[in-house]
N, C-alpha and C. Protein backbone atom coordinates (compact mmCIF):
# COMPACT_ATOMS: atom_id res chain seq x y z
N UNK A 1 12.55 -31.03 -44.27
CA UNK A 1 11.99 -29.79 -43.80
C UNK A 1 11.01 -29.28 -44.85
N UNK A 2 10.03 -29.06 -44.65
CA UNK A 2 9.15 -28.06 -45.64
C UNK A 2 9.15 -27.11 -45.47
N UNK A 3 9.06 -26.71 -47.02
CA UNK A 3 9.01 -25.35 -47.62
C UNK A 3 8.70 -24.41 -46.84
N UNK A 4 7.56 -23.87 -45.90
CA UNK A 4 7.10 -23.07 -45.45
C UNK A 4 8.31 -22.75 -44.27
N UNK A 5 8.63 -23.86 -43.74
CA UNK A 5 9.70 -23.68 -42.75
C UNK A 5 11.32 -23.39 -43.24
N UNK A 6 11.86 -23.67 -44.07
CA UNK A 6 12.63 -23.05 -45.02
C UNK A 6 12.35 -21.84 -45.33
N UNK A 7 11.25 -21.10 -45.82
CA UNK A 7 10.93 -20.43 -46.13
C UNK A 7 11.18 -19.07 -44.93
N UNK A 8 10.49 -19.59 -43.41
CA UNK A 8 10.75 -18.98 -42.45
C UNK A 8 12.05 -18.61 -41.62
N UNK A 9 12.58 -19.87 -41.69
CA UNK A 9 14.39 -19.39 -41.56
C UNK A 9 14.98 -18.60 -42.21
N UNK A 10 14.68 -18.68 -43.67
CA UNK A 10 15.21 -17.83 -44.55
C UNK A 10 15.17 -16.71 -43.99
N UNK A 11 13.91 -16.30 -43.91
CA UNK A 11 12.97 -15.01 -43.55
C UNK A 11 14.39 -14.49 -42.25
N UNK A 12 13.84 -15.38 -41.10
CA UNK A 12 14.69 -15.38 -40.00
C UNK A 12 16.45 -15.10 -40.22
N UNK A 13 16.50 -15.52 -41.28
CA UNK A 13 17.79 -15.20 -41.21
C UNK A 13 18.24 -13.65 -41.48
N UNK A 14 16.80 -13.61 -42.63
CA UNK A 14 17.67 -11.59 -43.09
C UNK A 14 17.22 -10.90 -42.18
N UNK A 15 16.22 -11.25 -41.60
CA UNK A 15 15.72 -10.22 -40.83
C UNK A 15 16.63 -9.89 -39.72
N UNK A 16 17.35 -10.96 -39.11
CA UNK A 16 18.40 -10.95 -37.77
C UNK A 16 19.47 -10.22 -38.25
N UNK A 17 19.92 -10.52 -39.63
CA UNK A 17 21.20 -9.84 -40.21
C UNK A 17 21.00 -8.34 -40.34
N UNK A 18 19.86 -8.18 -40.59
CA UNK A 18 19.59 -6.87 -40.69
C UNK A 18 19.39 -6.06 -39.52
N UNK A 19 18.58 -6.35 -38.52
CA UNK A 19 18.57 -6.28 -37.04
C UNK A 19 19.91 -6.07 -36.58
N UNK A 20 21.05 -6.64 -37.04
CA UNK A 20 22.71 -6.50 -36.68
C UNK A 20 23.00 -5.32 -36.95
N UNK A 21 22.81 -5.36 -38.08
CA UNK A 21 23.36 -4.05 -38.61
C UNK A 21 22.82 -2.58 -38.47
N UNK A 22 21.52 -2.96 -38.34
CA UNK A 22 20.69 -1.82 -37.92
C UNK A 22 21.13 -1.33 -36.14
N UNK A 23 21.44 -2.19 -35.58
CA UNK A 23 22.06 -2.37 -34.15
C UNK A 23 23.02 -1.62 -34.04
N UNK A 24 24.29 -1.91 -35.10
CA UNK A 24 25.30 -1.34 -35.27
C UNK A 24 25.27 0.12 -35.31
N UNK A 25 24.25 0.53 -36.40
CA UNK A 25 24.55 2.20 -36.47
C UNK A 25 23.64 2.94 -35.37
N UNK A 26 22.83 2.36 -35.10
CA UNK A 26 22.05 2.78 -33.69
C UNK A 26 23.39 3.36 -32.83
N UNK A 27 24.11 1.99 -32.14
CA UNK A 27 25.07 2.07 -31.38
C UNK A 27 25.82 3.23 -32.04
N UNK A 28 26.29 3.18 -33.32
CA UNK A 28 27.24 4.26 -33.38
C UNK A 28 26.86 5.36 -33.61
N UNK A 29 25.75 5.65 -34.08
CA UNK A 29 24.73 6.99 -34.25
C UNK A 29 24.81 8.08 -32.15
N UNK A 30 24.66 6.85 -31.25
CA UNK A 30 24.25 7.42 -30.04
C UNK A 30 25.77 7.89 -29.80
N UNK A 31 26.90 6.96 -29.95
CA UNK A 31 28.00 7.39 -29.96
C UNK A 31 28.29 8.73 -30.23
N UNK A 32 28.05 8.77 -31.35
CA UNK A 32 28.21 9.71 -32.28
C UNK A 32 27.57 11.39 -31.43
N UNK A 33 26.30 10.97 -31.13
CA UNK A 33 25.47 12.21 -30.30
C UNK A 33 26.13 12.02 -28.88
N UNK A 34 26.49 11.02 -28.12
CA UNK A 34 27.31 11.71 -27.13
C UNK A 34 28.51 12.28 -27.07
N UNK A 35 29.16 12.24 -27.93
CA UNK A 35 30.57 12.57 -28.46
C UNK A 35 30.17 14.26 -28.50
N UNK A 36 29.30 14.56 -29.59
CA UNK A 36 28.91 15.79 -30.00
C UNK A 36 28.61 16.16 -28.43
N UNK A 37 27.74 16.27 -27.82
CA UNK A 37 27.05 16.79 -26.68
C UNK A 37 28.20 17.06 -25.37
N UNK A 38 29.32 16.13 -25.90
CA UNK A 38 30.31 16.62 -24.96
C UNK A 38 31.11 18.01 -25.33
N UNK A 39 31.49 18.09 -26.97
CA UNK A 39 32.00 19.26 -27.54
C UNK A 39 31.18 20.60 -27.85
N UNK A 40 30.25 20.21 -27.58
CA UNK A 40 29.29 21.24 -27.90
C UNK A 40 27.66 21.38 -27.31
N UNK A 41 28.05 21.04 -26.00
CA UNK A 41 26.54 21.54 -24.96
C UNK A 41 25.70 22.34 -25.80
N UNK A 42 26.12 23.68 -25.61
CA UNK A 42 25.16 24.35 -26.19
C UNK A 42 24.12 24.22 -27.20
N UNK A 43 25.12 23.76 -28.53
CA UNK A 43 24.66 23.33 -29.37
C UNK A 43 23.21 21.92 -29.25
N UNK A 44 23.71 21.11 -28.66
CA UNK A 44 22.55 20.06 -28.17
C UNK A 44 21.54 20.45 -28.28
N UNK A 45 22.11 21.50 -26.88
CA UNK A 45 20.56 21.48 -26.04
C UNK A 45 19.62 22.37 -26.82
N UNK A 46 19.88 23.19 -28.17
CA UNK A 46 19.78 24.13 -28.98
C UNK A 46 18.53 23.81 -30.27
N UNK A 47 19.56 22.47 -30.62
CA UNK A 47 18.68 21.47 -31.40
C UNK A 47 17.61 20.47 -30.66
N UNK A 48 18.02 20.61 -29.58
CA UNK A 48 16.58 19.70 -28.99
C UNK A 48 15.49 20.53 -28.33
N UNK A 49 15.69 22.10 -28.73
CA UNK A 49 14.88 23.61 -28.32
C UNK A 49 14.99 23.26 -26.64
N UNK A 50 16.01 23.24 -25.85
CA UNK A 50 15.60 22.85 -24.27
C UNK A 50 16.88 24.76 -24.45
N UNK A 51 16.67 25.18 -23.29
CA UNK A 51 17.84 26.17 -22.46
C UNK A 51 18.97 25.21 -22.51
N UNK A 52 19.85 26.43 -22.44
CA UNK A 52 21.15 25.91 -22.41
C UNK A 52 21.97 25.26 -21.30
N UNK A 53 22.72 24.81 -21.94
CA UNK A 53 23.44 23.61 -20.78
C UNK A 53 23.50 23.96 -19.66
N UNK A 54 24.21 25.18 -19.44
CA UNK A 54 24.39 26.15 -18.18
C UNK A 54 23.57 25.94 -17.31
N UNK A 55 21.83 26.22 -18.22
CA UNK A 55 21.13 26.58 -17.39
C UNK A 55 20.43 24.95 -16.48
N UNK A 56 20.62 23.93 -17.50
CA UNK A 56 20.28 22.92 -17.27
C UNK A 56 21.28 21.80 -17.17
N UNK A 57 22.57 22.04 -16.34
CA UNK A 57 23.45 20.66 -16.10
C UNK A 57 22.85 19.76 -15.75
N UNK A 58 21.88 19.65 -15.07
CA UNK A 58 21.28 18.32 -14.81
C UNK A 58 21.09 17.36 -15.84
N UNK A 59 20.01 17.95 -16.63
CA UNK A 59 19.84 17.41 -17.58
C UNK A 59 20.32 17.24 -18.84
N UNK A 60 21.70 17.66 -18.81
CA UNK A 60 22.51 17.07 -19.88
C UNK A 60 23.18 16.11 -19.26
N UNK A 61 23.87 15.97 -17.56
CA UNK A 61 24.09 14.96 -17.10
C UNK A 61 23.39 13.80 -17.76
N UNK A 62 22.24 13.86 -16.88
CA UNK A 62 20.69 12.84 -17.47
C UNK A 62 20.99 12.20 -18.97
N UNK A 63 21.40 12.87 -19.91
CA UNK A 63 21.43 12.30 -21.27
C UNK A 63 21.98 11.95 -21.46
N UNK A 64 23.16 12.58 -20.69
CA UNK A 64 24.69 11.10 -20.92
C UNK A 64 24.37 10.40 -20.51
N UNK A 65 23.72 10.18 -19.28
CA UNK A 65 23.81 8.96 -18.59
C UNK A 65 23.12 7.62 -19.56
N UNK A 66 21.69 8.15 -19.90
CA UNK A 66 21.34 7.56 -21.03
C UNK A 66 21.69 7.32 -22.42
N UNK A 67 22.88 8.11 -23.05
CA UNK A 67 23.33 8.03 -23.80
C UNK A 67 24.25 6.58 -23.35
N UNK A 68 24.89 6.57 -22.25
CA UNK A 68 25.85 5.71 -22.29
C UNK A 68 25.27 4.71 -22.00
N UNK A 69 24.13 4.05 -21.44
CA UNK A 69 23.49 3.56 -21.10
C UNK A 69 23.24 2.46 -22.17
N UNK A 70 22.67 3.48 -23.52
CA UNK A 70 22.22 3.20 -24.77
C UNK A 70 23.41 2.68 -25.62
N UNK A 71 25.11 3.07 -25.55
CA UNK A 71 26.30 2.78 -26.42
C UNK A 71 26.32 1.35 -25.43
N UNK A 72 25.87 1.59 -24.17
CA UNK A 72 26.59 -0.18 -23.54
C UNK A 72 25.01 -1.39 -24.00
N UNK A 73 24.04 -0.91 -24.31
CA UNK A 73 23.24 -1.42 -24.68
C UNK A 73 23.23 -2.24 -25.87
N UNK A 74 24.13 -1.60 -26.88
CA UNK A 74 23.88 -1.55 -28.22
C UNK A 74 25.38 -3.22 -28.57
N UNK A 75 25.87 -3.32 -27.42
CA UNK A 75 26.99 -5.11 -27.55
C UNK A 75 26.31 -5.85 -27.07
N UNK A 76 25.30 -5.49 -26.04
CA UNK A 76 24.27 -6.48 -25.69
C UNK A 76 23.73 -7.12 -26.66
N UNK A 77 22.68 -5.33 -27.17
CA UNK A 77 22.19 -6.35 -28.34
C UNK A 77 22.36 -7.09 -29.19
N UNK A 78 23.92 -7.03 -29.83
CA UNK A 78 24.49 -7.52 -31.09
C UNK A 78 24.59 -9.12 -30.14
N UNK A 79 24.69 -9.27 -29.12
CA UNK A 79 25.03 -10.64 -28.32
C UNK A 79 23.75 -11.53 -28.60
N UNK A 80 22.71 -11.03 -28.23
CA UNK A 80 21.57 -11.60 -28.71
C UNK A 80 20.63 -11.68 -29.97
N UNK A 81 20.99 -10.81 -30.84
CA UNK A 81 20.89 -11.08 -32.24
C UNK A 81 22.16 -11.79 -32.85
N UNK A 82 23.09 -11.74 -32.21
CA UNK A 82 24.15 -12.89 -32.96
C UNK A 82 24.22 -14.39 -32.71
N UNK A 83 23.36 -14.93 -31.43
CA UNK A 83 23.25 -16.08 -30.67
C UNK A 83 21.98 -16.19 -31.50
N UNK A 84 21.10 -15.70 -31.56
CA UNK A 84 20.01 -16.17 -32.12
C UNK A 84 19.86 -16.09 -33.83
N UNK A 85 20.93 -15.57 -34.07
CA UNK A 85 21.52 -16.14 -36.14
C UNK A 85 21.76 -17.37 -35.73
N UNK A 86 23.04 -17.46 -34.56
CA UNK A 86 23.52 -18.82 -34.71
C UNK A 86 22.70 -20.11 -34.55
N UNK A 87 21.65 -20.18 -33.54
CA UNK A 87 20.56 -20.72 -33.17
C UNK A 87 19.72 -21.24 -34.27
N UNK A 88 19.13 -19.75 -35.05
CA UNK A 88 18.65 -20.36 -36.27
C UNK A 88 19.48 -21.30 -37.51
N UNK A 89 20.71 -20.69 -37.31
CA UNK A 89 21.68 -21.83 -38.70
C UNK A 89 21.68 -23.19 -38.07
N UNK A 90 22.14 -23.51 -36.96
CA UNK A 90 21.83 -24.99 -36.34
C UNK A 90 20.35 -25.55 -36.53
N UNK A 91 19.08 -24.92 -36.39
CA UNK A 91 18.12 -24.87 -37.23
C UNK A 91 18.39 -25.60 -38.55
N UNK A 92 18.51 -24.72 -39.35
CA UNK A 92 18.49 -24.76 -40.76
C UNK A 92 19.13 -26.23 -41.00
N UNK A 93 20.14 -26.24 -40.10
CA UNK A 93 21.23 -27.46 -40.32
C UNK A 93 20.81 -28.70 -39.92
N UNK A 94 19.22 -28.93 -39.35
CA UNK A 94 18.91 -29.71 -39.10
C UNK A 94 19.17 -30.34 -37.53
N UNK A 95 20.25 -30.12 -36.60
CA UNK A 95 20.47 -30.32 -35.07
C UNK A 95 20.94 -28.84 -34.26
N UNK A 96 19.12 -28.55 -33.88
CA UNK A 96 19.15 -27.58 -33.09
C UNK A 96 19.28 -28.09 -31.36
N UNK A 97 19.20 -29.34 -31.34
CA UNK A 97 19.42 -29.38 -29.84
C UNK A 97 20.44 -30.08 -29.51
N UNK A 98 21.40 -29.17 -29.54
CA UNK A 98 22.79 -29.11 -29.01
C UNK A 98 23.28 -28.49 -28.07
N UNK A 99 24.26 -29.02 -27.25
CA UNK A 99 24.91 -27.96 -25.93
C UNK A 99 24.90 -26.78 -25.85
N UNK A 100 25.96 -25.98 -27.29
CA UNK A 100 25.95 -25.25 -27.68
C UNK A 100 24.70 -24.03 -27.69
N UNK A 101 23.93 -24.54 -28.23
CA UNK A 101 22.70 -23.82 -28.48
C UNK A 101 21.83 -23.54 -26.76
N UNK A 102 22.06 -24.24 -26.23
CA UNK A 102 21.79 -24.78 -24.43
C UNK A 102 22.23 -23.11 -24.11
N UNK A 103 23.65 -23.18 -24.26
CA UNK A 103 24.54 -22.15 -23.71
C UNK A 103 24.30 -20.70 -24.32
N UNK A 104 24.26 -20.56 -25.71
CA UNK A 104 23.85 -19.51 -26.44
C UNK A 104 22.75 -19.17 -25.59
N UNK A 105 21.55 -20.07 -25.24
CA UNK A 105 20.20 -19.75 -24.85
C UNK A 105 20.60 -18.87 -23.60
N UNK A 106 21.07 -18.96 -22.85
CA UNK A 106 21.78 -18.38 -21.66
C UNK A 106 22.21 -17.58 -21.31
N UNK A 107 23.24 -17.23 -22.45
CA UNK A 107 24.14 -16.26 -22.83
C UNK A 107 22.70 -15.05 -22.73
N UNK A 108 21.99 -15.36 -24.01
CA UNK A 108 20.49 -14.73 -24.48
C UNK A 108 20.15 -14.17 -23.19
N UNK A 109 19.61 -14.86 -22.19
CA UNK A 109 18.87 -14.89 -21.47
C UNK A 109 19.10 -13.40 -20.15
N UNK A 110 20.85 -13.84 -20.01
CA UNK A 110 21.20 -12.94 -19.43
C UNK A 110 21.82 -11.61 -19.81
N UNK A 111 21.83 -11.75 -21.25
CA UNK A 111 21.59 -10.28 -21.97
C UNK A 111 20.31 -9.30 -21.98
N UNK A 112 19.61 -10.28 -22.26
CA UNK A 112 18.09 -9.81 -22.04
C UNK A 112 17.69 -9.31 -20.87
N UNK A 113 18.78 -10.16 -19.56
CA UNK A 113 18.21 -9.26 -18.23
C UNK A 113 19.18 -7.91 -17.90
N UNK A 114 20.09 -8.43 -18.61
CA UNK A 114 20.83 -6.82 -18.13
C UNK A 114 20.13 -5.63 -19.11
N UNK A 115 19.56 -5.87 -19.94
CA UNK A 115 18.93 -4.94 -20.68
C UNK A 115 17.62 -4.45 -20.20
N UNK A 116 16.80 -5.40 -19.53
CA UNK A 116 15.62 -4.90 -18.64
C UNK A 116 15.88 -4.03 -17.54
N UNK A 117 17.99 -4.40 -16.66
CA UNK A 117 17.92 -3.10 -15.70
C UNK A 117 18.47 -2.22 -16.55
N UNK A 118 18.64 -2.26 -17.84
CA UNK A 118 19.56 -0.49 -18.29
C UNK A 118 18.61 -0.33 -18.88
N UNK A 119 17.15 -0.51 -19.25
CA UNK A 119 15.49 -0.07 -19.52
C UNK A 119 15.29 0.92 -17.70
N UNK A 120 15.15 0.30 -17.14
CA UNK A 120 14.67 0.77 -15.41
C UNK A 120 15.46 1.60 -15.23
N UNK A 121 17.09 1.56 -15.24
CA UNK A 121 17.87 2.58 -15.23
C UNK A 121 17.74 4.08 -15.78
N UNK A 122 17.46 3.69 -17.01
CA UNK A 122 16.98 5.02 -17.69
C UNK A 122 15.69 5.80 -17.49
N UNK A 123 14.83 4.91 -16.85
CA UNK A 123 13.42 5.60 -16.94
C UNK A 123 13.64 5.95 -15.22
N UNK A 124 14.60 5.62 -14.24
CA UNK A 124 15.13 6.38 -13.03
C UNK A 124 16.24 7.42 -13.20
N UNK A 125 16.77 7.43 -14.55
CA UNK A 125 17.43 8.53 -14.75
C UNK A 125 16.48 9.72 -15.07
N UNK A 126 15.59 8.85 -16.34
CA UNK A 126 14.83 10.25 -16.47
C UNK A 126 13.53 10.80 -15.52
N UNK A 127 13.57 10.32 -15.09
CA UNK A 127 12.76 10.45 -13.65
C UNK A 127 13.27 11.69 -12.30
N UNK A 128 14.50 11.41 -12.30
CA UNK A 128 15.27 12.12 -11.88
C UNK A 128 15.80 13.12 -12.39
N UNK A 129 15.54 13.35 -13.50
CA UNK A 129 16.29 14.76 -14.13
C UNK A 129 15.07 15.64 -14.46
N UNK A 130 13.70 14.82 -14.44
CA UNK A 130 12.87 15.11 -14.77
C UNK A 130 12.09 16.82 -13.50
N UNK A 131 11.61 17.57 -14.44
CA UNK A 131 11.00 18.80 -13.25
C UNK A 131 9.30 19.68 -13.66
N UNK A 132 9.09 20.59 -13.06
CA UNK A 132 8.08 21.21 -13.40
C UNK A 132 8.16 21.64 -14.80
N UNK A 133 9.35 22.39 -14.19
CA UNK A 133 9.68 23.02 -15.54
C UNK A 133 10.62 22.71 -16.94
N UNK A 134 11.42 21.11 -16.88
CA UNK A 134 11.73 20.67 -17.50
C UNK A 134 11.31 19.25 -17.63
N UNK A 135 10.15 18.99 -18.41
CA UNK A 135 9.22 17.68 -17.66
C UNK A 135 10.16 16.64 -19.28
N UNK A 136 10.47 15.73 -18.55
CA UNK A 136 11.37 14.58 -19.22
C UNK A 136 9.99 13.17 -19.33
N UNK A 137 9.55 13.01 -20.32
CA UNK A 137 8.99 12.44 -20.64
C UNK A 137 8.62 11.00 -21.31
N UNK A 138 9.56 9.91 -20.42
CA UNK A 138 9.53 8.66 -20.40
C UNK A 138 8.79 7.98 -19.10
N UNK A 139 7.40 7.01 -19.31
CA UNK A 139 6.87 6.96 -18.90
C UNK A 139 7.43 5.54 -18.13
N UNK A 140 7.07 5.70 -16.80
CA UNK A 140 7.35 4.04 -16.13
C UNK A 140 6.83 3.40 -16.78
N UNK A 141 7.23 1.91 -17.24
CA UNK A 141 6.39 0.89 -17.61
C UNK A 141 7.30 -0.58 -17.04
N UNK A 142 6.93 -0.87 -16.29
CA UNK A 142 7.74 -2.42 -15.51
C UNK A 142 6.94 -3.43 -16.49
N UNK A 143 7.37 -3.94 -17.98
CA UNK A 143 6.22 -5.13 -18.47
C UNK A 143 6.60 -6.64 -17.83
N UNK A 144 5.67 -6.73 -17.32
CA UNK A 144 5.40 -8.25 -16.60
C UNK A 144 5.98 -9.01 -18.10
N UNK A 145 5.74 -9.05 -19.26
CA UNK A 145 5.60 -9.45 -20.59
C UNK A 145 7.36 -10.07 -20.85
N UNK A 146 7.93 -8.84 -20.55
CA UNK A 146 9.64 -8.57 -20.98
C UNK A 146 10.30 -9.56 -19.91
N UNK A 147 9.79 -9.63 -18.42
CA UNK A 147 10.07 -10.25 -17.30
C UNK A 147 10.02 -11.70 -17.42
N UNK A 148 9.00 -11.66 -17.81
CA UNK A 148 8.68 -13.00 -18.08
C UNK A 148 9.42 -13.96 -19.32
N UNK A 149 9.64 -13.67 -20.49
CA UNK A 149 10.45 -13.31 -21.62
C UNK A 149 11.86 -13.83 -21.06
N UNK A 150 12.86 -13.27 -20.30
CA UNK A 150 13.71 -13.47 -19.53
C UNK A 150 13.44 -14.89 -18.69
N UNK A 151 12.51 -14.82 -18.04
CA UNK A 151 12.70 -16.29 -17.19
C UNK A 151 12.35 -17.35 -18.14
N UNK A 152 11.43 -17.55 -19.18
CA UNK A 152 11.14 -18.41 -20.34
C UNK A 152 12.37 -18.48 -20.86
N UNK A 153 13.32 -17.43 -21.54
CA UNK A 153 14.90 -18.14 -21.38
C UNK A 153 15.71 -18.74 -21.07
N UNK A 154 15.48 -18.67 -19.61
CA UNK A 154 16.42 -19.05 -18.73
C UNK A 154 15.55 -20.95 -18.86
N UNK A 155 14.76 -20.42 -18.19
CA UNK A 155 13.88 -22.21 -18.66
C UNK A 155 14.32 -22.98 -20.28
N UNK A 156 14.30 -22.27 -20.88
CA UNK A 156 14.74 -22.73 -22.05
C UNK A 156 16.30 -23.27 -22.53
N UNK A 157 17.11 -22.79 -21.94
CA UNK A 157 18.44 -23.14 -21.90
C UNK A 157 18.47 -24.12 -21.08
N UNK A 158 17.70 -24.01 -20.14
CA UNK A 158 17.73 -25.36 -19.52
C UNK A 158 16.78 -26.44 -19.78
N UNK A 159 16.41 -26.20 -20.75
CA UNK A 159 15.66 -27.61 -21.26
C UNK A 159 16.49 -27.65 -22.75
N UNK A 160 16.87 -27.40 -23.52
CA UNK A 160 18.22 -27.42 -24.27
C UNK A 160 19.26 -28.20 -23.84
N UNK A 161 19.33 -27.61 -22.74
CA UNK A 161 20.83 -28.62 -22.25
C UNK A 161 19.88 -29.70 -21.40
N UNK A 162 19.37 -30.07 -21.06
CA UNK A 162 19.00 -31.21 -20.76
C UNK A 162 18.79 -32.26 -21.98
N UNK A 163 17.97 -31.88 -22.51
CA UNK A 163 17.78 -32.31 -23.87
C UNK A 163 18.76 -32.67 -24.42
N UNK A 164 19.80 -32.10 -24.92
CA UNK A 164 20.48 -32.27 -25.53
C UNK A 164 21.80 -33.48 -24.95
N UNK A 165 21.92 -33.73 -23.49
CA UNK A 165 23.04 -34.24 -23.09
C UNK A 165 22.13 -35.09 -22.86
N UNK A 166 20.68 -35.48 -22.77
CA UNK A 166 20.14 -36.81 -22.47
C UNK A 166 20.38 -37.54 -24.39
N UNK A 167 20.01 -37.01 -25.42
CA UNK A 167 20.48 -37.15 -26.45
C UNK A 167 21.88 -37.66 -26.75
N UNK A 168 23.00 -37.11 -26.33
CA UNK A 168 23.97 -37.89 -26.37
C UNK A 168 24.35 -38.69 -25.52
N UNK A 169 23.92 -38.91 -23.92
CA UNK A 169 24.14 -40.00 -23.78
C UNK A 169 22.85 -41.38 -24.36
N UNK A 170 21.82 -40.86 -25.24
CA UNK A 170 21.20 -42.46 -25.74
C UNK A 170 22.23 -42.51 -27.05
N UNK A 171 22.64 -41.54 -27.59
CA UNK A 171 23.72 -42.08 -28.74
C UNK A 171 24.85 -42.74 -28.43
N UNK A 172 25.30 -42.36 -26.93
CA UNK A 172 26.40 -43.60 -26.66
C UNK A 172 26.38 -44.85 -26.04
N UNK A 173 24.78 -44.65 -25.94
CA UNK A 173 24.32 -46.03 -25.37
C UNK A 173 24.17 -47.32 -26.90
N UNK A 174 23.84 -46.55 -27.86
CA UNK A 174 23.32 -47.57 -29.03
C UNK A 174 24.73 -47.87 -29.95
């Protein structure tokens, strides 16, 4: 392997580890603010300068919803930054095209899509909570980019596992 590519795994590696962890307190940070927002409406809506809960149940509904949205988001992500550490150490290790890695890809793939509907989810939550006079300000964006991203996954796990089981059966042929 050369250097430069060593060099890039490396890279790849802290950066994902860090991405974990940064994941982690995200997740528990939102936790953390929906927890609060349940004991103390007022307060929330106080610090985010909106009227008070009272006046606006909707839209503290709305934030849980996204709040929770965001705590079920946050095992996703660790699913796909933890498949793709593992991905890269098989890398590093020299046999990245393995079953394994086939399946991880997959795993990936369909994390990534449940995360594109709890993206849509939220921007129909806030859409819906959204008003004249309380204008909620997340903009539609459907990226063809992210969509696509997802099906290149899914293609990819399946050329992994093809790959990889045509690979072992020429090793049990020789």
């Amino acid at each position: 392997m050369t250097q430069s590519s060593t060099d890039s795994l490396s890279l790849s590696r802290t950066v994902l580890r860090a991405l974990i962890k940064l994941n982690i307190l995200v997740g528990f940070l939102i936790f953390v603010f929906f927890v609060i927002s349940l004991a103390a409406e007022d307060f929330v809506m106080r610090a985010l300068h909106l009227p008070t809960a009272a006046d606006n149940a909707t839209i503290i509904k709305g934030m849980r919803a996204i709040m929770i949205i965001g705590i079920l988001a946050a095992p996703l992500t660790h699913v796909v930054l933890s498949r793709l550490l593992a991905i890269v150490e098989t890398v590093r290790a020299g046999d990245p095209f393995v079953i394994l890695n086939a399946a991880r890809l997959q795993t990936i793939a369909w994390s990534v899509l449940s995360l594109e509907v709890m993206h849509l989810m939220v921007q129909a939550i806030a859409a819906g909570i959204s008003s004249k006079a309380m204008k909620i300000d997340i903009s539609w964006d459907i990226s063809v980019t992210r969509w696509l991203a997802v099906l290149l996954l899914f293609v990819l796990a399946r050329v992994f596992d093809q790959g990889a089981r045509m690979r072992d059966e020429l090793e049990g042929t020789v």
